[in-house]
C-alpha atoms as a PDB file:
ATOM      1  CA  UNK A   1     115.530  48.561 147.562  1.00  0.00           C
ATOM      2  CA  UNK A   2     119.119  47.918 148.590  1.00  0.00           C
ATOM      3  CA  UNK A   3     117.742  47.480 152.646  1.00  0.00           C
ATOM      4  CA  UNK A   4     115.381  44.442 151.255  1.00  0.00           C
ATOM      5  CA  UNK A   5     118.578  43.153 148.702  1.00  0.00           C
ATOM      6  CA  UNK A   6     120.865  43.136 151.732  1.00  0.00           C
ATOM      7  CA  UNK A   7     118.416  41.167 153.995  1.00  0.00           C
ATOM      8  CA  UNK A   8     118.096  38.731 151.336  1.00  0.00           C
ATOM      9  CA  UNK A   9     121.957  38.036 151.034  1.00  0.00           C
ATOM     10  CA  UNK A  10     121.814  37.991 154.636  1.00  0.00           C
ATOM     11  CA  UNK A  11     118.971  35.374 154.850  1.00  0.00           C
ATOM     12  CA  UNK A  12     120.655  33.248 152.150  1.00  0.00           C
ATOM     13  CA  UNK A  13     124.344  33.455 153.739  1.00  0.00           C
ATOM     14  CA  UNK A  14     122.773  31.756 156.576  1.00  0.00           C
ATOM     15  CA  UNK A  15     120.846  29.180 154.745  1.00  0.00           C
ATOM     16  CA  UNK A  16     124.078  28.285 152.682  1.00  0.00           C
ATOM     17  CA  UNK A  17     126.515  28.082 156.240  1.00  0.00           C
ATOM     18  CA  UNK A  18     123.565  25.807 158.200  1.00  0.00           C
ATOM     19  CA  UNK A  19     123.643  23.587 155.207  1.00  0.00           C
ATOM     20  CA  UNK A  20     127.517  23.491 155.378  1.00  0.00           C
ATOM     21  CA  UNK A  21     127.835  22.915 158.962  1.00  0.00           C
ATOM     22  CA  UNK A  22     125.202  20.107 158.478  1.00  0.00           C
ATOM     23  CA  UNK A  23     127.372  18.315 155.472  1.00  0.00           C
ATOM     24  CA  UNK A  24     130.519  19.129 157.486  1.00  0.00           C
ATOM     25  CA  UNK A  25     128.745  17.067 160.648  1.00  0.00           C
ATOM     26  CA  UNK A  26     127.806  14.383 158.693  1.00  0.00           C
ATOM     27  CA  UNK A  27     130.200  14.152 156.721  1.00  0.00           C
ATOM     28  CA  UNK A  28     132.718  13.879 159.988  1.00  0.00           C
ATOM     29  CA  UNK A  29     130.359  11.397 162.294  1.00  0.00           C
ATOM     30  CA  UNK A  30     129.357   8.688 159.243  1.00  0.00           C
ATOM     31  CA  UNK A  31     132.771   7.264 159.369  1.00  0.00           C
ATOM     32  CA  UNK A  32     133.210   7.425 163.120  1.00  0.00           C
ATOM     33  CA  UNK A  33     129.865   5.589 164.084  1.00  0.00           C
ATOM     34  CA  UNK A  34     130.363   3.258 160.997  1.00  0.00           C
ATOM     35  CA  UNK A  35     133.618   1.781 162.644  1.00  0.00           C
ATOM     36  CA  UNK A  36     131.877   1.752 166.525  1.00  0.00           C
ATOM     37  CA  UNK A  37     129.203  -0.061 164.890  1.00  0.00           C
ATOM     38  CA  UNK A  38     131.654  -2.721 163.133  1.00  0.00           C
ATOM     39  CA  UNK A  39     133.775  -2.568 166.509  1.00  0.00           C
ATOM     40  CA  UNK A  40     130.403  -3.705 167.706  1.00  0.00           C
ATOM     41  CA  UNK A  41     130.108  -6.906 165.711  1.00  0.00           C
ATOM     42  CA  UNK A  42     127.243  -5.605 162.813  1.00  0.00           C
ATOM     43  CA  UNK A  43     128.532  -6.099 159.207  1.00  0.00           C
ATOM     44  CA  UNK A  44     128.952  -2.547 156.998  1.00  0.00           C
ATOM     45  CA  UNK A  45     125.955  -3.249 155.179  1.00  0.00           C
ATOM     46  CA  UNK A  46     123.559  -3.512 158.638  1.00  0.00           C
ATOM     47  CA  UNK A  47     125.296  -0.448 159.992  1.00  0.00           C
ATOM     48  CA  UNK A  48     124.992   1.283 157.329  1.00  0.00           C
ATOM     49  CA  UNK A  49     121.566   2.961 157.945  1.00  0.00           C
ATOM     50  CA  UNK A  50     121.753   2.973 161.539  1.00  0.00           C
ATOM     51  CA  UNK A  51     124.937   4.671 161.528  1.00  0.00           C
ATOM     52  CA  UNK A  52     123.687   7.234 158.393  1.00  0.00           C
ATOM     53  CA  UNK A  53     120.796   8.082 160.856  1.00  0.00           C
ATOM     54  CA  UNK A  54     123.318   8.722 163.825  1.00  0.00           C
ATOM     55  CA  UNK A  55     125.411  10.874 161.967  1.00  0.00           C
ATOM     56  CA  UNK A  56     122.390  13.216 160.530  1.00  0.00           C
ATOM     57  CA  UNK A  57     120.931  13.564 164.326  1.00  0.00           C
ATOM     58  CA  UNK A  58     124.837  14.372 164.850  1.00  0.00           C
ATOM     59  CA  UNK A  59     124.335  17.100 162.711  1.00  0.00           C
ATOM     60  CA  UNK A  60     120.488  17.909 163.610  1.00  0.00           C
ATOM     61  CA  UNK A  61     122.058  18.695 166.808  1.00  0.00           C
ATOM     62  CA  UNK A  62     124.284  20.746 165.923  1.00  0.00           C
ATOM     63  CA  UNK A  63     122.155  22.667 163.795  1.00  0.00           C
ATOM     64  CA  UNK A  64     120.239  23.128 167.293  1.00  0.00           C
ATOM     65  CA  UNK A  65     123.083  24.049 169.300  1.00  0.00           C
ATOM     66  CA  UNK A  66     123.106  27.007 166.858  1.00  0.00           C
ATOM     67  CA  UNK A  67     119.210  27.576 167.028  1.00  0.00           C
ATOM     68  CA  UNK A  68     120.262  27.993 170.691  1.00  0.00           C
ATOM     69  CA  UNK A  69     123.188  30.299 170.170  1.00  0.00           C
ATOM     70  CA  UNK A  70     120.933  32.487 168.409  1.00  0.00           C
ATOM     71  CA  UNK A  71     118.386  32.783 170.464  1.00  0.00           C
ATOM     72  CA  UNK A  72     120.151  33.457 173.440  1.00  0.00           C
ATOM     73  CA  UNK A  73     121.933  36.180 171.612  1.00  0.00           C
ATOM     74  CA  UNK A  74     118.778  37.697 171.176  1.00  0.00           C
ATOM     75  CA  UNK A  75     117.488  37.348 174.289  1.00  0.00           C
ATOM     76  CA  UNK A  76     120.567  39.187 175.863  1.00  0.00           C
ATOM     77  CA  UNK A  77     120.517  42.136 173.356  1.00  0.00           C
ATOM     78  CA  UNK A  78     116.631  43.488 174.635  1.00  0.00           C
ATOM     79  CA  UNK A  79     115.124  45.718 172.737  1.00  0.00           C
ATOM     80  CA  UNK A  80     115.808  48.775 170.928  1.00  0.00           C
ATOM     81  CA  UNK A  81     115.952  52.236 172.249  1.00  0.00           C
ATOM     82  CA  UNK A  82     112.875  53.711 171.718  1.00  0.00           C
ATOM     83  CA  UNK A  83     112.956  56.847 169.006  1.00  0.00           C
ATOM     84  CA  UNK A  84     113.224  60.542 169.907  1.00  0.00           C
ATOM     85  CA  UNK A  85     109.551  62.183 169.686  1.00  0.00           C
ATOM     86  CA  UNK A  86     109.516  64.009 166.304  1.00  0.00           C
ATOM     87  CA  UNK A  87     109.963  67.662 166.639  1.00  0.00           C
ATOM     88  CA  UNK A  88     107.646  70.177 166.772  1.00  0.00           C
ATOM     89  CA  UNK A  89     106.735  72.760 163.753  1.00  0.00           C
ATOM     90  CA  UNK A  90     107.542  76.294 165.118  1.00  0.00           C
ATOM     91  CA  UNK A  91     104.975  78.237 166.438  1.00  0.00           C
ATOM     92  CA  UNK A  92     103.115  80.636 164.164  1.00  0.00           C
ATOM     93  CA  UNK A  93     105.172  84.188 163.561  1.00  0.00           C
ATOM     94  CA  UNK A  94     108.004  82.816 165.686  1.00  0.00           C
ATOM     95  CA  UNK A  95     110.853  81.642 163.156  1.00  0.00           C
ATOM     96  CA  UNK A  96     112.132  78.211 162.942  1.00  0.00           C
ATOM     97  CA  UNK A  97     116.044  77.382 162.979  1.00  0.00           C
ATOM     98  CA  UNK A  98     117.541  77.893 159.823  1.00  0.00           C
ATOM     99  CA  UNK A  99     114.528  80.845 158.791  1.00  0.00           C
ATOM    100  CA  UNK A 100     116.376  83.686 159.426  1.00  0.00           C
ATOM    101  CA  UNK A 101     115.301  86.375 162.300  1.00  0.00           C
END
């Protein structure tokens, strides 16, 4: 019902800001490893793919760093409190509350 629909939004929210942190990453380190690269002496066209691969472990890491977040913000939080026991069905002839006297 609406509990399952609102873990599902949830789930997808997530999906949707990893995959925009990832394109924001790469999107930010391309251009600065192209030009250390050229800085280095390789043309644009042989940095190309080693600097495409340096930018998307840029942003594999910082996917991780995440992972990380999130985990140890689990860790800290421990567990739930455990439930109250259910209560107990009034004795035979005695009334319950709410049953009148």
């Amino acid at each position: 019902g609406v509990a399952s629909g609102m873990r599902a939004t949830a789930r997808n929210g997530g999906m949707v800001m990893g995959v925009a942190l990832a394109g924001v990453v790469f999107n930010h380190r391309l251009p600065v490893h192209l030009a250390a690269l050229a800085e280095a002496g390789m043309t644009r066209g042989a940095a190309a793919g080693t600097a495409f691969s340096a930018a998307l472990h840029d942003a594999m890491l910082a996917g991780t760093v995440v992972a990380v977040a999130g985990i140890l913000t689990s860790l800290v939080r421990g567990t739930p409190a455990a439930a109250p026991p259910p209560a107990q069905p009034p004795a035979p002839g005695r009334p319950g509350p709410g049953r009148g006297s």
